[in-house]
PDB file of N, CA and C in Angstrom:
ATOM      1  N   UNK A   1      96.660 104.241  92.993  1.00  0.00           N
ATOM      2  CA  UNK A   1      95.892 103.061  92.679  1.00  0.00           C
ATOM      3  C   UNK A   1      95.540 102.373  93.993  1.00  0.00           C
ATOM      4  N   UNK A   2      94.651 101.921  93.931  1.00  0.00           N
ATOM      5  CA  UNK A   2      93.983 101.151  95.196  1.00  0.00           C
ATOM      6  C   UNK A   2      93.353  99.767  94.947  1.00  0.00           C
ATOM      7  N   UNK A   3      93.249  99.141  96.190  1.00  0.00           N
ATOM      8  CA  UNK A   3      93.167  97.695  95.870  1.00  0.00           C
ATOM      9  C   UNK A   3      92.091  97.244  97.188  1.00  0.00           C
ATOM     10  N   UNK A   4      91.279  96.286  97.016  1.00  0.00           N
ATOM     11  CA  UNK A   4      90.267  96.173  97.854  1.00  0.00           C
ATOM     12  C   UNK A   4      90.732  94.155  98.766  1.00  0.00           C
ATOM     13  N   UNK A   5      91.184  94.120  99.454  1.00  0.00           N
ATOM     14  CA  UNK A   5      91.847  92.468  99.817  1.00  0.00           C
ATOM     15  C   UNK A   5      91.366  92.054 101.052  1.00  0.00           C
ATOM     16  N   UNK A   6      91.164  90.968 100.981  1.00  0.00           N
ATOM     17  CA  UNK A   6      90.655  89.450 102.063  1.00  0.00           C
ATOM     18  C   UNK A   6      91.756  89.207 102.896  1.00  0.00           C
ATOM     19  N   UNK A   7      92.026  90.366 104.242  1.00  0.00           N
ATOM     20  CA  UNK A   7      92.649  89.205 105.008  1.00  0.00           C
ATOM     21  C   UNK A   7      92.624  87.952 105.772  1.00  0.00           C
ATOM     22  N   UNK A   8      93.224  86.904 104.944  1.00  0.00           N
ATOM     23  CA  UNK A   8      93.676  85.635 105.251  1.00  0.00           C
ATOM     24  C   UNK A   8      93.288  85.221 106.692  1.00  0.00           C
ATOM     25  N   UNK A   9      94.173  85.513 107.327  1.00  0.00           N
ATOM     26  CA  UNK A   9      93.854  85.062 108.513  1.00  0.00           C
ATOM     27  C   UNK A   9      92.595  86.190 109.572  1.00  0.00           C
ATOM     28  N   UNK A  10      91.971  87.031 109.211  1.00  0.00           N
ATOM     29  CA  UNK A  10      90.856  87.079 109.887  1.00  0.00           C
ATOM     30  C   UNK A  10      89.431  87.423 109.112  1.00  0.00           C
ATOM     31  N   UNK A  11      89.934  87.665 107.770  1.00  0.00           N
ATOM     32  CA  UNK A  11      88.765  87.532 106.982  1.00  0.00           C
ATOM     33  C   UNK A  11      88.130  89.318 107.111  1.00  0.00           C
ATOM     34  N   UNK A  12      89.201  90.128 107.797  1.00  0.00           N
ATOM     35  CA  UNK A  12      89.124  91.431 107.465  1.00  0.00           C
ATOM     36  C   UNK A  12      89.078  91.952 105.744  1.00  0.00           C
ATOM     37  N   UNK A  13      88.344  93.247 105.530  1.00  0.00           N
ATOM     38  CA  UNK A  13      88.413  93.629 104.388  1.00  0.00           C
ATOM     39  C   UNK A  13      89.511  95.194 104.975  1.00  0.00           C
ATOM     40  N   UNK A  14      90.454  94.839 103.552  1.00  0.00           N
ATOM     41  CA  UNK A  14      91.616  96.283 103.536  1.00  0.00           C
ATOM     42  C   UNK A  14      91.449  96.553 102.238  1.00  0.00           C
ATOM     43  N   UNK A  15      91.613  97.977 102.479  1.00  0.00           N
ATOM     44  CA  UNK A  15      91.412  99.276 101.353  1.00  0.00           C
ATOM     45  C   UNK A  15      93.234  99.207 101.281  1.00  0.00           C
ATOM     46  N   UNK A  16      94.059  99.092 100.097  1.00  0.00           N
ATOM     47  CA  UNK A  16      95.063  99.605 100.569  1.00  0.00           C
ATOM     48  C   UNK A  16      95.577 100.346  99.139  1.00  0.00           C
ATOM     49  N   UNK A  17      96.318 101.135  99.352  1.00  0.00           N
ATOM     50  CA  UNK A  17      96.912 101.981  98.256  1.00  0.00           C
ATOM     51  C   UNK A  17      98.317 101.306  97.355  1.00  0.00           C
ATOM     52  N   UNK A  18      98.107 100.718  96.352  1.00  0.00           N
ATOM     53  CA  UNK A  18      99.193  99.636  95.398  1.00  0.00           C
ATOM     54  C   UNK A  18     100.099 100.392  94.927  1.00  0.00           C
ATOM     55  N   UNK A  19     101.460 100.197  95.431  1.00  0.00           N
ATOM     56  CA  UNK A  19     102.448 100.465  95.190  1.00  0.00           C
ATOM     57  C   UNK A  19     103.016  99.732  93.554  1.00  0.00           C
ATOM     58  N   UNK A  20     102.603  97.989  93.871  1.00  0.00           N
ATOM     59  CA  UNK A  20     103.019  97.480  92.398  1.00  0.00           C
ATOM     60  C   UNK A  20     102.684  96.350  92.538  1.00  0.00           C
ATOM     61  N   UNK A  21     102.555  95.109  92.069  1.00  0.00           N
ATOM     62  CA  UNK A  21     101.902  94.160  91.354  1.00  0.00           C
ATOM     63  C   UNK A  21     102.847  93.182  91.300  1.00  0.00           C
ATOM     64  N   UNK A  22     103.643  92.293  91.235  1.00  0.00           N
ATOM     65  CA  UNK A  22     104.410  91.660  91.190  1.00  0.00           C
ATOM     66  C   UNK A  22     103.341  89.963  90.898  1.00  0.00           C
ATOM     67  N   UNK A  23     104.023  88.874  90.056  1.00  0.00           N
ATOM     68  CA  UNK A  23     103.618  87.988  89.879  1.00  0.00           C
ATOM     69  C   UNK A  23     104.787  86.946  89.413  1.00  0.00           C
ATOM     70  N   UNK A  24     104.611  86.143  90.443  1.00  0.00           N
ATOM     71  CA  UNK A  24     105.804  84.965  90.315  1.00  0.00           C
ATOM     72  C   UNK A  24     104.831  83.401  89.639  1.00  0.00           C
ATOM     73  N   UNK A  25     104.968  83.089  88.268  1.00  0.00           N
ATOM     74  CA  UNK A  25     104.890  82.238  87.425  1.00  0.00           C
ATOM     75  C   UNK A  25     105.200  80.778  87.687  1.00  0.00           C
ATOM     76  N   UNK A  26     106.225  80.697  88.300  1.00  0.00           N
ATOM     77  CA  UNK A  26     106.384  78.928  88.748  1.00  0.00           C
ATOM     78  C   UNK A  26     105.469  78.859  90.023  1.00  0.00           C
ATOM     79  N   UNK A  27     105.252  79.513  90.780  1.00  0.00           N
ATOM     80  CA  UNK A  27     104.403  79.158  91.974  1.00  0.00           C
ATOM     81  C   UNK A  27     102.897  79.746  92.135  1.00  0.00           C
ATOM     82  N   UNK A  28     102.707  80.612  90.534  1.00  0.00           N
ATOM     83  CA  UNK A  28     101.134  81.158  90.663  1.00  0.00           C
ATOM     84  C   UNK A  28     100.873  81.972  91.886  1.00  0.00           C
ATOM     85  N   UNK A  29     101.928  83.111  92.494  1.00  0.00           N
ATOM     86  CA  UNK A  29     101.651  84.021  93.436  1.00  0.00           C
ATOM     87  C   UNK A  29     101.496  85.080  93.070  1.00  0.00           C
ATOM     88  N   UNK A  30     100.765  86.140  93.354  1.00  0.00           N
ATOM     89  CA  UNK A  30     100.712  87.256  93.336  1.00  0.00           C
ATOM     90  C   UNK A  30     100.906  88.380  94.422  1.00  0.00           C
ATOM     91  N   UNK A  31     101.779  89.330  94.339  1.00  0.00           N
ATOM     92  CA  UNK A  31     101.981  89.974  95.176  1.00  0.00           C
ATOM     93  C   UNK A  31     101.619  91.587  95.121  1.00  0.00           C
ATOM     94  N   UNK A  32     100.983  92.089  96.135  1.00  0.00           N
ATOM     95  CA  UNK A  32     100.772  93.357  95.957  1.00  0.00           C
ATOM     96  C   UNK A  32     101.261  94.008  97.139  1.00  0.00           C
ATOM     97  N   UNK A  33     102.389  94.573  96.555  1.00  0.00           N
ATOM     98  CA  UNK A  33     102.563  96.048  97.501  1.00  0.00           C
ATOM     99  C   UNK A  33     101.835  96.853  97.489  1.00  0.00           C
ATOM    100  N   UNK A  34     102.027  97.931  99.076  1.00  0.00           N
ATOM    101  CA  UNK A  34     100.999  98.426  99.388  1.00  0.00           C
ATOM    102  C   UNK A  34     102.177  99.501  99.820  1.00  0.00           C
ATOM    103  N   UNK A  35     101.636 100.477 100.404  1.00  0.00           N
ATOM    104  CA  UNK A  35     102.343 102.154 100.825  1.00  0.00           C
ATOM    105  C   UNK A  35     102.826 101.305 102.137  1.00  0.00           C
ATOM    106  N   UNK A  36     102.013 100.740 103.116  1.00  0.00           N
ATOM    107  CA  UNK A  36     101.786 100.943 104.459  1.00  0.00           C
ATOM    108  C   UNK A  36     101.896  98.956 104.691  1.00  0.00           C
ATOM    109  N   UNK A  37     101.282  97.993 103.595  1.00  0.00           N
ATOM    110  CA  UNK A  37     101.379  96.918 104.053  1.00  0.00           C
ATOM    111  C   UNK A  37     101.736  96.224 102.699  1.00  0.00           C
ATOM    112  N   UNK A  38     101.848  94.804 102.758  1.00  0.00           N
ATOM    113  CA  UNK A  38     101.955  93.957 101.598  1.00  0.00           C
ATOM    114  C   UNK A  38     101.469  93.018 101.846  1.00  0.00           C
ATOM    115  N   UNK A  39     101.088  91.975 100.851  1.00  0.00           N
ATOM    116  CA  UNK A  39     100.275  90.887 100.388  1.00  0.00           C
ATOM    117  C   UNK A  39     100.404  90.093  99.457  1.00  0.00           C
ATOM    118  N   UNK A  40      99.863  88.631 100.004  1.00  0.00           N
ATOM    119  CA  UNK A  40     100.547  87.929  98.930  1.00  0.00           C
ATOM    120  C   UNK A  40      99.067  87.250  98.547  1.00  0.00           C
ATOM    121  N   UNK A  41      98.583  86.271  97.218  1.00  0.00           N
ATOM    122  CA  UNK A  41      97.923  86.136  96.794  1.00  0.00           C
ATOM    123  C   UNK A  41      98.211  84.626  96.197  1.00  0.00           C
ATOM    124  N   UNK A  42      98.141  83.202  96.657  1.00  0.00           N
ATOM    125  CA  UNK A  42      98.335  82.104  96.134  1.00  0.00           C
ATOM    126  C   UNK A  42      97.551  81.626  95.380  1.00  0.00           C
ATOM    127  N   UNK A  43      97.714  80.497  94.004  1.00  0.00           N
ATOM    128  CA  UNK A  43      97.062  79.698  93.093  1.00  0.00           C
ATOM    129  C   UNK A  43      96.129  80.778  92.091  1.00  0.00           C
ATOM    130  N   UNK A  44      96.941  81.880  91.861  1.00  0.00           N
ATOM    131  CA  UNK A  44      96.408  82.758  91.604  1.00  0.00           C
ATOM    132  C   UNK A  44      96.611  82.311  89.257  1.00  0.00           C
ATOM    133  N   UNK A  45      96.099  81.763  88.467  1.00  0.00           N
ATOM    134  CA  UNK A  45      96.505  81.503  87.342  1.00  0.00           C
ATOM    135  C   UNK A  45      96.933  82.794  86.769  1.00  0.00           C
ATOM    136  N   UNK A  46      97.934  82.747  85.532  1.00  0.00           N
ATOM    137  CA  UNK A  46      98.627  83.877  84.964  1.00  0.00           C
ATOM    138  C   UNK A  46      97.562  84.597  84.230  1.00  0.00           C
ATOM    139  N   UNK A  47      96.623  83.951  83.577  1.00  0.00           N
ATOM    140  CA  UNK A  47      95.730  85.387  82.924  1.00  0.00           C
ATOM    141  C   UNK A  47      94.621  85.631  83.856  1.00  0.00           C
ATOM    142  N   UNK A  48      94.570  85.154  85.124  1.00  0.00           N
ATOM    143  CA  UNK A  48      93.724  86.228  86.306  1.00  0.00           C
ATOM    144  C   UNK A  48      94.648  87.196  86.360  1.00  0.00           C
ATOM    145  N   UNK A  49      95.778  87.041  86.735  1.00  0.00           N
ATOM    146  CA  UNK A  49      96.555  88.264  87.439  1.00  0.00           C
ATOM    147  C   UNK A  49      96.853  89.072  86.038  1.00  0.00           C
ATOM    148  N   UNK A  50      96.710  88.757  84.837  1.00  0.00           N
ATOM    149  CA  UNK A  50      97.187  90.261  83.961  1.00  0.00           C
ATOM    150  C   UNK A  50      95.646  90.395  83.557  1.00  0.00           C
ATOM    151  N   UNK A  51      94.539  89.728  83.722  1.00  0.00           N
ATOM    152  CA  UNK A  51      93.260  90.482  84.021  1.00  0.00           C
ATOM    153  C   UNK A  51      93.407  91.560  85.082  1.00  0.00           C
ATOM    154  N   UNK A  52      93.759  91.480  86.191  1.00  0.00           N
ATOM    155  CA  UNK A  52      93.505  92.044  87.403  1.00  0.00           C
ATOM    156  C   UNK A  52      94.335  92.992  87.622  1.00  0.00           C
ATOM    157  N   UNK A  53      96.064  93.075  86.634  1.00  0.00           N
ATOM    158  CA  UNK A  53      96.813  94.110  86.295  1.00  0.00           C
ATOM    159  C   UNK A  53      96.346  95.216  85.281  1.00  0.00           C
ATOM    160  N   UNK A  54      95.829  94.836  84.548  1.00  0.00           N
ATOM    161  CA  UNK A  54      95.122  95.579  83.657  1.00  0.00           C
ATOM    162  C   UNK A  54      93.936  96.251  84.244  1.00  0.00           C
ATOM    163  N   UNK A  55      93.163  95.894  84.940  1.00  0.00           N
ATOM    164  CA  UNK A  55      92.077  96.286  85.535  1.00  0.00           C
ATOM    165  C   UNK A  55      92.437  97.824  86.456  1.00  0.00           C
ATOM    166  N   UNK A  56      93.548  97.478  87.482  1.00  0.00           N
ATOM    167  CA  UNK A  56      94.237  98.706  87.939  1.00  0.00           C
ATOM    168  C   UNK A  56      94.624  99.648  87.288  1.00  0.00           C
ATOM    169  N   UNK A  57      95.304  99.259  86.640  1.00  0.00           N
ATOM    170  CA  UNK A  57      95.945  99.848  85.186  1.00  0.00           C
ATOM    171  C   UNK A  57      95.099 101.128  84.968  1.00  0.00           C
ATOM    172  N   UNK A  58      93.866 100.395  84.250  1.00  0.00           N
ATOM    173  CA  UNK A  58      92.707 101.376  83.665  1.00  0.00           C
ATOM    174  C   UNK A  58      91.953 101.796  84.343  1.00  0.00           C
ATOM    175  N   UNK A  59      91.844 101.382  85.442  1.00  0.00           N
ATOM    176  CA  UNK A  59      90.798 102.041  86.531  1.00  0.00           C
ATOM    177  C   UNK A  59      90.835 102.545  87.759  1.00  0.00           C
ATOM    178  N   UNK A  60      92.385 102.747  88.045  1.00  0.00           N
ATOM    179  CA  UNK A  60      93.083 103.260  89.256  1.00  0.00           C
ATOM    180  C   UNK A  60      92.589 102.314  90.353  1.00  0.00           C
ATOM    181  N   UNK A  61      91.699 101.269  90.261  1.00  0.00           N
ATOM    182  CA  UNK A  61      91.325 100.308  91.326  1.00  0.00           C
ATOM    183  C   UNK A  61      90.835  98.959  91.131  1.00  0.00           C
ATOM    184  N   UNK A  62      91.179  98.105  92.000  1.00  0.00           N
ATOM    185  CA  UNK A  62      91.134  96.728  91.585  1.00  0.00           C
ATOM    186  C   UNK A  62      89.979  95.973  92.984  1.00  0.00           C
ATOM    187  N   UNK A  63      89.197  95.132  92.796  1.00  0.00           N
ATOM    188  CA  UNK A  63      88.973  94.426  94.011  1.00  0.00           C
ATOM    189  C   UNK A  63      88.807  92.925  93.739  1.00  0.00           C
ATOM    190  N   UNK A  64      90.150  92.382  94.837  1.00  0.00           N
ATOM    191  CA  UNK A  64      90.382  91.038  94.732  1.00  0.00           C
ATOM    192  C   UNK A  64      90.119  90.652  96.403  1.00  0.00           C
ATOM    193  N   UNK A  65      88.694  90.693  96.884  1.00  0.00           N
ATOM    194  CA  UNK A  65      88.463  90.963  97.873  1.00  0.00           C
ATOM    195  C   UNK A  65      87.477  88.894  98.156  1.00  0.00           C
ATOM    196  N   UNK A  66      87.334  88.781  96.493  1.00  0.00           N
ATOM    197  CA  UNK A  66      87.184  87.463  96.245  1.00  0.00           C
ATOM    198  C   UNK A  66      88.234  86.575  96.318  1.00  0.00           C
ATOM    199  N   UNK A  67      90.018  86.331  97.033  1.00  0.00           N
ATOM    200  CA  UNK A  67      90.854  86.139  96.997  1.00  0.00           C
ATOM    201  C   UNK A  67      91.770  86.372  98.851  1.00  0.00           C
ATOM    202  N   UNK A  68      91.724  85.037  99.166  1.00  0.00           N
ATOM    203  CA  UNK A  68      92.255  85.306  99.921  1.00  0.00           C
ATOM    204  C   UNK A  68      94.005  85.501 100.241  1.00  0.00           C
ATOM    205  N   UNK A  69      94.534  86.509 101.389  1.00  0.00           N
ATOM    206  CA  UNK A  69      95.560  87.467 101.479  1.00  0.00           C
ATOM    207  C   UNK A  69      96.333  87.261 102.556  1.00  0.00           C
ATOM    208  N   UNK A  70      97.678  86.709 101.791  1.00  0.00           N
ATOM    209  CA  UNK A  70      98.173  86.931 103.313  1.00  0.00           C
ATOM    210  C   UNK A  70      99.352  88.249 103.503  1.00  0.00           C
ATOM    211  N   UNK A  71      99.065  88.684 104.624  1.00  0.00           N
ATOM    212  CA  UNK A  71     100.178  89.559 104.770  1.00  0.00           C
ATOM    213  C   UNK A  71     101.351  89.274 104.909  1.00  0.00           C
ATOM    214  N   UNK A  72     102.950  89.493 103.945  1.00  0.00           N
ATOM    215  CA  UNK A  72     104.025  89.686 103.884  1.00  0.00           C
ATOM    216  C   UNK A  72     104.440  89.912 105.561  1.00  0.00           C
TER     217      UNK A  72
END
């Protein structure tokens, strides 16, 4: 599965290969592991991110490239 992300601090675009998805509920973060890097995803609401889990899910690829990323 692959994932298309906004890095944060330079506004680079990364291709990266998603290990897993993680989403923490009291603080609206989203986290995506990656093979090689990780990322985190703030103010992210709970039915974007199981939109955007589902989306991978079914389509082996996601792009949250509209979302800015910071690297773990």
């Amino acid at each position: 599965m692959r994932a298309m992300i906004t890095d944060g601090q330079d506004g680079t675009l990364v291709v990266l290969t998603v290990e897993s998805l993680l989403y923490d509920k009291e603080d609206e973060i989203m986290y995506v592991n990656g093979t090689e890097r990780d990322f985190s995803i703030g103010g992210m609401p709970e039915p974007d991110y199981r939109q955007l889990a589902a989306e991978l899910f079914q389509n082996g690829m996601v792009d949250l490239s509209r979302y800015e990323a910071e690297e773990e």
